[in-house]
PDB file of N, CA and C in Angstrom:
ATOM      1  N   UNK A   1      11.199   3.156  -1.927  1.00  0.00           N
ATOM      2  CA  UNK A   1      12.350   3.817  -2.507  1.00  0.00           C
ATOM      3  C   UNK A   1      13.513   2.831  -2.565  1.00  0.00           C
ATOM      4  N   UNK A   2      14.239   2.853  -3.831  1.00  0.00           N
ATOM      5  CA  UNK A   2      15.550   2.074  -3.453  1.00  0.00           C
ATOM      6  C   UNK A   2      16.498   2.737  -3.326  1.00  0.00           C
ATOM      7  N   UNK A   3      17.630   1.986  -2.963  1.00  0.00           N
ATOM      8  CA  UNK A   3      18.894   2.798  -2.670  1.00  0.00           C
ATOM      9  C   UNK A   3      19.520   3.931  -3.135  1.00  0.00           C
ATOM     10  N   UNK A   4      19.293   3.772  -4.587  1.00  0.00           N
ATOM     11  CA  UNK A   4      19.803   5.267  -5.836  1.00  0.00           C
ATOM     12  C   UNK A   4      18.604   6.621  -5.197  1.00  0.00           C
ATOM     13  N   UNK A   5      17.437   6.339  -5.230  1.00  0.00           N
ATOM     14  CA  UNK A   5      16.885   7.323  -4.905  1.00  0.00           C
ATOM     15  C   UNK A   5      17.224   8.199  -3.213  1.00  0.00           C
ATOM     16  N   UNK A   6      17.556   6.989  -2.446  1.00  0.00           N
ATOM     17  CA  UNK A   6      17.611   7.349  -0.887  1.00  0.00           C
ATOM     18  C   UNK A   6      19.211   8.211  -0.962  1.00  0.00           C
ATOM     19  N   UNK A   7      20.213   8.190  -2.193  1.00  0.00           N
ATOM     20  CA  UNK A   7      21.493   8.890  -2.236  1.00  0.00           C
ATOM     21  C   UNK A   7      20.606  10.143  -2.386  1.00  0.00           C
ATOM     22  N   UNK A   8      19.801  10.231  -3.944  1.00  0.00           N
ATOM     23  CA  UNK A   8      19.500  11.275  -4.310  1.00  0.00           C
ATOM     24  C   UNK A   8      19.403  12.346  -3.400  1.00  0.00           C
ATOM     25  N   UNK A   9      18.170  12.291  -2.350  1.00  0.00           N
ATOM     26  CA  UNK A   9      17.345  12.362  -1.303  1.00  0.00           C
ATOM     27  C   UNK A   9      18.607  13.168  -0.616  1.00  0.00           C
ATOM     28  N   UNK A  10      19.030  12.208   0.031  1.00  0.00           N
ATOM     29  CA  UNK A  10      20.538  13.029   0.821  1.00  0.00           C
ATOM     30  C   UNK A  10      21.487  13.915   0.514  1.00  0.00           C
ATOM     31  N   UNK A  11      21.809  13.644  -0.569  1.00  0.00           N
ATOM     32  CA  UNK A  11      22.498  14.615  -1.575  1.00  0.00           C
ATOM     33  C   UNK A  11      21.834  16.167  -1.418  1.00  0.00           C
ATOM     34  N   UNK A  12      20.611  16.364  -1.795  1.00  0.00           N
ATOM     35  CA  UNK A  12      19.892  16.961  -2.269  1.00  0.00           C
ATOM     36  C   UNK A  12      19.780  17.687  -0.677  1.00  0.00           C
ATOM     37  N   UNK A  13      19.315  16.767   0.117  1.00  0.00           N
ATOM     38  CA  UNK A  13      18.928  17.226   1.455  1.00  0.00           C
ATOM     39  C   UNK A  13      20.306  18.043   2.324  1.00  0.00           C
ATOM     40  N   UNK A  14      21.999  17.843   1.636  1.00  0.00           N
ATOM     41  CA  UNK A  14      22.903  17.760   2.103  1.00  0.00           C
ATOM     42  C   UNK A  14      23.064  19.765   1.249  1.00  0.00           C
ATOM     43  N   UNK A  15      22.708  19.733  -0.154  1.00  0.00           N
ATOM     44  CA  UNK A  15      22.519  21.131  -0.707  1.00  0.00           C
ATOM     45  C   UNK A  15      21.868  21.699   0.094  1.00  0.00           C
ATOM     46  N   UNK A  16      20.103  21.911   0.114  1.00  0.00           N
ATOM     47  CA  UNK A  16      19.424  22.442   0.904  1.00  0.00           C
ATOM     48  C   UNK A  16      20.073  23.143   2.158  1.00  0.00           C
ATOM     49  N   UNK A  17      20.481  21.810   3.242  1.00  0.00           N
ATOM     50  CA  UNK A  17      20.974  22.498   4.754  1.00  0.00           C
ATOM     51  C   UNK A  17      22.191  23.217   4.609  1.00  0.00           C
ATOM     52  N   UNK A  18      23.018  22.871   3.689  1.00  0.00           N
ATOM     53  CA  UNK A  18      24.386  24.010   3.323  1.00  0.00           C
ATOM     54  C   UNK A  18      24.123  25.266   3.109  1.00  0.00           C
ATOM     55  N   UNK A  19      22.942  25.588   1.999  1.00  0.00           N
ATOM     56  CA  UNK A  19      22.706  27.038   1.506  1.00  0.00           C
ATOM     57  C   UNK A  19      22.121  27.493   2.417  1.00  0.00           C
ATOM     58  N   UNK A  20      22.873  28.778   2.718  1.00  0.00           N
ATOM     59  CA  UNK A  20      22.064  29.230   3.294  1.00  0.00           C
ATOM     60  C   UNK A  20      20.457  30.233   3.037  1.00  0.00           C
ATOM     61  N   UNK A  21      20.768  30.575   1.640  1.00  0.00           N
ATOM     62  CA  UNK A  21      19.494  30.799   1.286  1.00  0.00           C
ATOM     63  C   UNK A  21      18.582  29.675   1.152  1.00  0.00           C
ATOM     64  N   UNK A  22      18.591  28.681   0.674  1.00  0.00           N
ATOM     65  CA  UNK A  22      17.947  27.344  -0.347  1.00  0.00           C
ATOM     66  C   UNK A  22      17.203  26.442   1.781  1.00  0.00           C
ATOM     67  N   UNK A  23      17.920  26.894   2.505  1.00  0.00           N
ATOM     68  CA  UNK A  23      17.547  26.589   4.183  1.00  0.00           C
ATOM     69  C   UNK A  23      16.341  27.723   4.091  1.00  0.00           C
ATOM     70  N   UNK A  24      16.542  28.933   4.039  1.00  0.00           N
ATOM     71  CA  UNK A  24      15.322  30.015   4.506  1.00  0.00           C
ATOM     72  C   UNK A  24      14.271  29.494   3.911  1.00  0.00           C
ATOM     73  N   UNK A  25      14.428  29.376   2.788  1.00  0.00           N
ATOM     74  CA  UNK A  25      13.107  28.823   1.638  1.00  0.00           C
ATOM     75  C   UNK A  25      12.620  28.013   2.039  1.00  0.00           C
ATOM     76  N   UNK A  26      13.597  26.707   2.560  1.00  0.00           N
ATOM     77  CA  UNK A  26      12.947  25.442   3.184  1.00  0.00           C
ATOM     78  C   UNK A  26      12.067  25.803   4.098  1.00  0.00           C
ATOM     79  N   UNK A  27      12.406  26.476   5.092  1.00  0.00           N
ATOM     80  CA  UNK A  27      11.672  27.246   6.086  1.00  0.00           C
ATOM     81  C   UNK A  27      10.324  27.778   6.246  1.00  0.00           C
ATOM     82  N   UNK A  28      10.926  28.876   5.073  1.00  0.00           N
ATOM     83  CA  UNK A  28       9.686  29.532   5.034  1.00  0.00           C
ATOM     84  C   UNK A  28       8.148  29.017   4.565  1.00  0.00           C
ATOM     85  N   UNK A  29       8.720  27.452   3.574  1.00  0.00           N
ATOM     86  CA  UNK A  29       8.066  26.417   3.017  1.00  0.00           C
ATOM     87  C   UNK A  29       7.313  25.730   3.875  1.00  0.00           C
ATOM     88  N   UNK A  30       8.272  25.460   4.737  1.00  0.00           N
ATOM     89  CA  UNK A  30       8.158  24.352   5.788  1.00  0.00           C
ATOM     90  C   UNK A  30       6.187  25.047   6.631  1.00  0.00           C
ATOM     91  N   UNK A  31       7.097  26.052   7.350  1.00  0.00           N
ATOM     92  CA  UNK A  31       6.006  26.826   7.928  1.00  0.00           C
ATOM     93  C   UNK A  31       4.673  27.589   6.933  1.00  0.00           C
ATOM     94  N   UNK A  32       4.705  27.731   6.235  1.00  0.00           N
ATOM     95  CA  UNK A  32       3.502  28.203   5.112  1.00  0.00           C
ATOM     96  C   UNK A  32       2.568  26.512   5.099  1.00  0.00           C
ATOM     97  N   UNK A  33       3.296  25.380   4.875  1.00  0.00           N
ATOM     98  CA  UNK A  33       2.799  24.222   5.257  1.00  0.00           C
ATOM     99  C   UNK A  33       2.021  23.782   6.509  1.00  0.00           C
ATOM    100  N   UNK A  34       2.742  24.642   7.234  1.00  0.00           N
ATOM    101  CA  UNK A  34       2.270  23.684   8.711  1.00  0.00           C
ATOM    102  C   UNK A  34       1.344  24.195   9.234  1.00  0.00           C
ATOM    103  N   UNK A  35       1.450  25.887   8.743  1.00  0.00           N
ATOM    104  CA  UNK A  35       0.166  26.889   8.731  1.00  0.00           C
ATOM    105  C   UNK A  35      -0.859  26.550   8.283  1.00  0.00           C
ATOM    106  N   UNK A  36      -0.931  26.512   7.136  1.00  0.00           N
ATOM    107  CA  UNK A  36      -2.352  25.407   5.924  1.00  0.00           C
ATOM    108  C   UNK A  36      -2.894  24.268   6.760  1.00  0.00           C
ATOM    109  N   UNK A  37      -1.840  23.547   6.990  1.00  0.00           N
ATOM    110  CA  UNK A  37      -2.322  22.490   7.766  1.00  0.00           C
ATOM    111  C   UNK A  37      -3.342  22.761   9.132  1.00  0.00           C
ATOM    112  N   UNK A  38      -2.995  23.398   9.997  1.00  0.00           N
ATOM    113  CA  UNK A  38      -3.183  24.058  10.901  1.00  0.00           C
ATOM    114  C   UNK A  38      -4.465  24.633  10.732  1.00  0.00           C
ATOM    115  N   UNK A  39      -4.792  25.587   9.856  1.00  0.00           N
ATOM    116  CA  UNK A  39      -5.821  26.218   8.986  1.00  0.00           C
ATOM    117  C   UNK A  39      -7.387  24.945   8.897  1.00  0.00           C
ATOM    118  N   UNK A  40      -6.493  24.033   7.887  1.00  0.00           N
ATOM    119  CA  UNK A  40      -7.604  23.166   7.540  1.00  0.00           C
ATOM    120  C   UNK A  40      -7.962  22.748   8.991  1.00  0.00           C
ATOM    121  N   UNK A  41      -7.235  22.071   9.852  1.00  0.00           N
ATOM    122  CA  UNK A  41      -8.149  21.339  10.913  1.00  0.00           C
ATOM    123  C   UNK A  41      -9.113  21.974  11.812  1.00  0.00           C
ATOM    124  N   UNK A  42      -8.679  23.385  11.695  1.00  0.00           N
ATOM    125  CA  UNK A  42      -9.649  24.488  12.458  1.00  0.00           C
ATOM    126  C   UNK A  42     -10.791  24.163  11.538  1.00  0.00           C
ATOM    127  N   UNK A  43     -10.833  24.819  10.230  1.00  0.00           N
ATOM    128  CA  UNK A  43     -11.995  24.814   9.070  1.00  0.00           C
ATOM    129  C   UNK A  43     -12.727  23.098   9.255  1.00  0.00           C
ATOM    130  N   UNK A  44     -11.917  22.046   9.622  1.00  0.00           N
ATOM    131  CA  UNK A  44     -12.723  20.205  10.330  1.00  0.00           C
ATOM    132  C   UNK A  44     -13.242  21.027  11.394  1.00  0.00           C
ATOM    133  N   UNK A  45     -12.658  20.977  12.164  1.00  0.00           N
ATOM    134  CA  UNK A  45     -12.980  20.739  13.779  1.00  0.00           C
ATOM    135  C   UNK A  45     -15.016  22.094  14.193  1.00  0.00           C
ATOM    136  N   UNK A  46     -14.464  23.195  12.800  1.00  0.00           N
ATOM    137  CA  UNK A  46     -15.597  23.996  12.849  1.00  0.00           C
ATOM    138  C   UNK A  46     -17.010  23.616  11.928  1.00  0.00           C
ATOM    139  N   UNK A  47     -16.268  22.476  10.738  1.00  0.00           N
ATOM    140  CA  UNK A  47     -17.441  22.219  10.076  1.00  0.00           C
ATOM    141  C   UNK A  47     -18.194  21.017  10.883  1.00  0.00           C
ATOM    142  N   UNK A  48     -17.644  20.003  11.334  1.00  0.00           N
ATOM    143  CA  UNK A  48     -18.298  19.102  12.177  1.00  0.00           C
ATOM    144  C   UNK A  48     -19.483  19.967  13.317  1.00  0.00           C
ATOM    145  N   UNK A  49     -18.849  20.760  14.045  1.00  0.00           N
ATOM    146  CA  UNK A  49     -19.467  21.579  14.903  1.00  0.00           C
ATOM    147  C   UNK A  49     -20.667  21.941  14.372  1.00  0.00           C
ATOM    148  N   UNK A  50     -20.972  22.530  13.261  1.00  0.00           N
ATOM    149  CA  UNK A  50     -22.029  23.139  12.640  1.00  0.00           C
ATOM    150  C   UNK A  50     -22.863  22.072  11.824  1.00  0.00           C
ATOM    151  N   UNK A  51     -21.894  20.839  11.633  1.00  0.00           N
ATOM    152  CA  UNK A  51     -23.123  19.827  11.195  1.00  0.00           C
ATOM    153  C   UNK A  51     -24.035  18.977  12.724  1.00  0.00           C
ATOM    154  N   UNK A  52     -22.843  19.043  13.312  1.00  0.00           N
ATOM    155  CA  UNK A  52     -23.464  18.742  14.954  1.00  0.00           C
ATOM    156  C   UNK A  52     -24.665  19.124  15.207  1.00  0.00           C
ATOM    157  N   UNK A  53     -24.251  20.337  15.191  1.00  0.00           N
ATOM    158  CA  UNK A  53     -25.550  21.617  15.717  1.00  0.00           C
ATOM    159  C   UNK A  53     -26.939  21.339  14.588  1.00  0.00           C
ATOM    160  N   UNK A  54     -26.676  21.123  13.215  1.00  0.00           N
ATOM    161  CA  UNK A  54     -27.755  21.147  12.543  1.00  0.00           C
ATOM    162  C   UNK A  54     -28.672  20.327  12.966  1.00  0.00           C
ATOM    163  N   UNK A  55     -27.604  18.855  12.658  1.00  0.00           N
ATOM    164  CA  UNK A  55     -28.566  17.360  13.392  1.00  0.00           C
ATOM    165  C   UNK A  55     -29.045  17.912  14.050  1.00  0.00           C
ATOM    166  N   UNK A  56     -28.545  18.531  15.393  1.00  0.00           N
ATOM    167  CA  UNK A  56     -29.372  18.906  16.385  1.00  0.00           C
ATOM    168  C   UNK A  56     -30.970  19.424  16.844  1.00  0.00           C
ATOM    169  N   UNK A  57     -30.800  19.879  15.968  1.00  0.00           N
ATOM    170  CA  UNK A  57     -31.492  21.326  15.696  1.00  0.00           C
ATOM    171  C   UNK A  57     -32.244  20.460  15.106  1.00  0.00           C
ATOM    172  N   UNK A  58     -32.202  19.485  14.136  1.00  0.00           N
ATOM    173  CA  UNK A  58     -33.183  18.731  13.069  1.00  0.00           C
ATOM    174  C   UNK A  58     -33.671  17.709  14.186  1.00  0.00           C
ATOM    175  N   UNK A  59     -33.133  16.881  14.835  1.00  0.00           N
ATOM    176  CA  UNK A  59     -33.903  15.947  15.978  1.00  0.00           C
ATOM    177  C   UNK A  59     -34.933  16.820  16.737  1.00  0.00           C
ATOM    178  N   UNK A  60     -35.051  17.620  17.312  1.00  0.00           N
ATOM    179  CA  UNK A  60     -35.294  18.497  18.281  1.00  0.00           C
ATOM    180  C   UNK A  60     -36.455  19.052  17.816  1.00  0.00           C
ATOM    181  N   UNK A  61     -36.783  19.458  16.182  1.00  0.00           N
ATOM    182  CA  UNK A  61     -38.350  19.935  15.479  1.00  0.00           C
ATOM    183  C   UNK A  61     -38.498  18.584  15.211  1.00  0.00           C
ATOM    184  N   UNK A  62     -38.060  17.419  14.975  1.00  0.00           N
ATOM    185  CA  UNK A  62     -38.739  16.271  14.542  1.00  0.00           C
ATOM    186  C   UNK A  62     -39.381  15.953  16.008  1.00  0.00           C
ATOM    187  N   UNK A  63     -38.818  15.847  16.837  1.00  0.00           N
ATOM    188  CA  UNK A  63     -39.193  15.596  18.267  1.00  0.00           C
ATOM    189  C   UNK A  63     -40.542  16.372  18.706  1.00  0.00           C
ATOM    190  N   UNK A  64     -40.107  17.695  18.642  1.00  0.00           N
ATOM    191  CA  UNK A  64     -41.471  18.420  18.952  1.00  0.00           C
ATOM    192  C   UNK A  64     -42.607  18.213  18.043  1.00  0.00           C
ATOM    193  N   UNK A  65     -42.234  18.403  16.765  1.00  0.00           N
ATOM    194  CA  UNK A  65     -43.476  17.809  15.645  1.00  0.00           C
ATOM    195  C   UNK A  65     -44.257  16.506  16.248  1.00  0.00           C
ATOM    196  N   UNK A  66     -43.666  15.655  16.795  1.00  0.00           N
ATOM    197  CA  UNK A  66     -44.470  14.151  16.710  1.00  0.00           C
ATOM    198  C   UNK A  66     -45.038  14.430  18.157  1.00  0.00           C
ATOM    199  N   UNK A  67     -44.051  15.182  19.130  1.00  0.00           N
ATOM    200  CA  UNK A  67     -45.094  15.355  20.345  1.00  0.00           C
ATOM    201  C   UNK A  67     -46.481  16.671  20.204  1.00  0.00           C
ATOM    202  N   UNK A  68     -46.444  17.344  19.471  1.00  0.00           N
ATOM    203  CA  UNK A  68     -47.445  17.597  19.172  1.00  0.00           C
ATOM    204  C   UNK A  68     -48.495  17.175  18.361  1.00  0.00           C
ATOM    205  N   UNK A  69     -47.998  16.251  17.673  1.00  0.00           N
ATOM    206  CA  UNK A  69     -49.107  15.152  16.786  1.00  0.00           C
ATOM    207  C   UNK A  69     -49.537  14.152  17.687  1.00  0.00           C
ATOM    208  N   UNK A  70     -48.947  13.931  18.691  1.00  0.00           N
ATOM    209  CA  UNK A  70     -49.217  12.907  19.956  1.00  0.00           C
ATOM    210  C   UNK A  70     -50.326  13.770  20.574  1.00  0.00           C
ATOM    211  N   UNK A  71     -50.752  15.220  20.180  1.00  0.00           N
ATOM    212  CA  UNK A  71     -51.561  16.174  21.218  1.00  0.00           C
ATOM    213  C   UNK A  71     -50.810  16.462  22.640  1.00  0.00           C
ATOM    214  N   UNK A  72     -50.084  16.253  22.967  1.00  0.00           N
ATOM    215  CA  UNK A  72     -49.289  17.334  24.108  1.00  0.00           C
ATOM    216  C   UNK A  72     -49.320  18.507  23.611  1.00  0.00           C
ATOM    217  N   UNK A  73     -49.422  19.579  25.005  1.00  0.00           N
ATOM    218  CA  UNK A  73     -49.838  20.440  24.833  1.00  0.00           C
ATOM    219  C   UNK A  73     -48.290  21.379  24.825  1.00  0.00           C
ATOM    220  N   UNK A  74     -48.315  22.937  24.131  1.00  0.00           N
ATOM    221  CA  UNK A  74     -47.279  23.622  24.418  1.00  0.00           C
ATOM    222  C   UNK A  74     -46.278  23.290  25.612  1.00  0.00           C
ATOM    223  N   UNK A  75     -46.986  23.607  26.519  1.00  0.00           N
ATOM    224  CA  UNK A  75     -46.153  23.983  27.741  1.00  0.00           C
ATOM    225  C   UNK A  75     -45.561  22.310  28.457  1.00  0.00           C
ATOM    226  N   UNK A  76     -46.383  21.171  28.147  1.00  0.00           N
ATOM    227  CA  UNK A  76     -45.779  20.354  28.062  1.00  0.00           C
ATOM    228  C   UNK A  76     -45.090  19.502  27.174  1.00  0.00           C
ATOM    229  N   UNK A  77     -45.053  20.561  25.968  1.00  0.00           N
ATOM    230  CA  UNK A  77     -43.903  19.726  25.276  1.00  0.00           C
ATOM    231  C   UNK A  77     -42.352  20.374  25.887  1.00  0.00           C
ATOM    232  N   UNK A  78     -42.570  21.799  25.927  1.00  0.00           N
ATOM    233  CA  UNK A  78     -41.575  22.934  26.643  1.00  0.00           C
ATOM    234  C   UNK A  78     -41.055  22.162  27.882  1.00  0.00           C
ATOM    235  N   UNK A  79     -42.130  21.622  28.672  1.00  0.00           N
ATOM    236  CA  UNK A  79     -41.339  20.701  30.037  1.00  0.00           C
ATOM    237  C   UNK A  79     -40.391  19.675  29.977  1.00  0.00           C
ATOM    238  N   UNK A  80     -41.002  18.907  28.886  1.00  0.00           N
ATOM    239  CA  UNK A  80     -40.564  17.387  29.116  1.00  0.00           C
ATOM    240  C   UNK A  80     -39.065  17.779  28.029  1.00  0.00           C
ATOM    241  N   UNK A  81     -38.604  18.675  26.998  1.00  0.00           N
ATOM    242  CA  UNK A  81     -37.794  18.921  26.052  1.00  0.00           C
ATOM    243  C   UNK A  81     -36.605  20.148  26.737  1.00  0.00           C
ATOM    244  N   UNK A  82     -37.510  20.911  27.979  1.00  0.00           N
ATOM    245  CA  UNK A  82     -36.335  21.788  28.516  1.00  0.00           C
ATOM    246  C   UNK A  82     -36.032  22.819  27.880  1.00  0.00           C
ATOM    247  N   UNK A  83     -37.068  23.427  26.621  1.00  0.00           N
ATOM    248  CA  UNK A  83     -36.676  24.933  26.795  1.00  0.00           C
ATOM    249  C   UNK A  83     -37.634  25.578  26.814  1.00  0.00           C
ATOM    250  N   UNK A  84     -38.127  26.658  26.556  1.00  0.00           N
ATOM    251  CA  UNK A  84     -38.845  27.653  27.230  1.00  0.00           C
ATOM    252  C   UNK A  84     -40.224  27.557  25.698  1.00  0.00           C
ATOM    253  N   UNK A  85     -41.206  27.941  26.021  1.00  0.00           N
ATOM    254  CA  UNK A  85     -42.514  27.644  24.968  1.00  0.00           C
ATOM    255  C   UNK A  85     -42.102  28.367  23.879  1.00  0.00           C
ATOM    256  N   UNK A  86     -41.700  29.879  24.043  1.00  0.00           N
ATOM    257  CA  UNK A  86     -41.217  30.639  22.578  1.00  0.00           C
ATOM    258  C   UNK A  86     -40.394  29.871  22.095  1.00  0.00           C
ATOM    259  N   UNK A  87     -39.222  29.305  22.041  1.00  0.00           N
ATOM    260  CA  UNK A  87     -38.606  28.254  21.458  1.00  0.00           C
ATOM    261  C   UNK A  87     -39.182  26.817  20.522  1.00  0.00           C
ATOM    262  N   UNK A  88     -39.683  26.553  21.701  1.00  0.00           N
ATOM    263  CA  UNK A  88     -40.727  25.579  21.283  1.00  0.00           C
ATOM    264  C   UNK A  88     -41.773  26.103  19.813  1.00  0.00           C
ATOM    265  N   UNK A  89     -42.179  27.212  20.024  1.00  0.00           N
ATOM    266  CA  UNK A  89     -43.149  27.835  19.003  1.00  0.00           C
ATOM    267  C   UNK A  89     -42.322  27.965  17.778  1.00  0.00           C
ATOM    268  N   UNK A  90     -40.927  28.610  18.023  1.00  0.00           N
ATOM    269  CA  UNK A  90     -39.921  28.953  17.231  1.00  0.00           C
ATOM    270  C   UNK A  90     -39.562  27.164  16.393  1.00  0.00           C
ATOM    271  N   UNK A  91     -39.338  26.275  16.864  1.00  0.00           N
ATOM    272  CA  UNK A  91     -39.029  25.055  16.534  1.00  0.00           C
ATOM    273  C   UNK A  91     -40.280  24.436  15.643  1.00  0.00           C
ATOM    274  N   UNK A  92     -41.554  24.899  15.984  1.00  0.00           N
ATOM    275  CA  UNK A  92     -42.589  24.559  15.657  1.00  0.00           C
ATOM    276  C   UNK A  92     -43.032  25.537  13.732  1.00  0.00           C
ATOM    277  N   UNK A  93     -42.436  26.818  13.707  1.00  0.00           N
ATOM    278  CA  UNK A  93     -42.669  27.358  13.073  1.00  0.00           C
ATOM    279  C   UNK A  93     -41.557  26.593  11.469  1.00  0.00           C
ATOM    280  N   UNK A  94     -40.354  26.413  11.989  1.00  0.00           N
ATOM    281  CA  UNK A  94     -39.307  26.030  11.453  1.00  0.00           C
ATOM    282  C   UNK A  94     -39.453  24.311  10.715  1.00  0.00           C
ATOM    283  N   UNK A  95     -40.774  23.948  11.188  1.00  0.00           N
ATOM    284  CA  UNK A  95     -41.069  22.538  10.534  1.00  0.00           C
ATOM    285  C   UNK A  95     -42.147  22.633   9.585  1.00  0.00           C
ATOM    286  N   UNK A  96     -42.413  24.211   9.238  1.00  0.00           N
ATOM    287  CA  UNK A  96     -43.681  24.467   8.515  1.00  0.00           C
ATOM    288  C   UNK A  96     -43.330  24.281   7.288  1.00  0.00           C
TER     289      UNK A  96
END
């Protein structure tokens, strides 16, 4: 910015804080902004989460798939992976 614009700016900024309506607006602007903002990083912070979980979820039947192509059996794939065999079956069904 050069100097003419940085008057503008002030000028402008010098209307705004005087009115007292042309202030509420700012306000109400201000905060409808910070809300959105606010908004979106929830809608990040929840989509990461759920791509997290997918990977997850996708390592975990790739994992069991190859240990059962290795021939381990149910209950020791359920051991060595930590959850219970219906799961396991459930993970197993989900790579069909």
């Amino acid at each position: 910015m050069n100097i003419e614009e940085v008057r503008e700016a002030l000028i402008e900024w010098e209307t705004l804080s005087t009115n007292k309506e042309n202030r509420q607006a700012y306000e109400e602007r201000l905060k409808d902004l910070r809300d959105l903002l606010s908004n979106m990083e929830g809608y990040r912070r929840e989509g990461i989460k759920i791509g997290r979980d997918e990977g997850i979820g996708i390592g975990k039947q790739e994992i069991i798939k190859n240990m059962m192509k290795k021939g381990m059996t149910l209950s020791e794939v359920a051991k060595l992976t930590g959850l219970k065999e219906d799961e396991v079956k459930a993970f197993m069904g989900e790579s069909k």
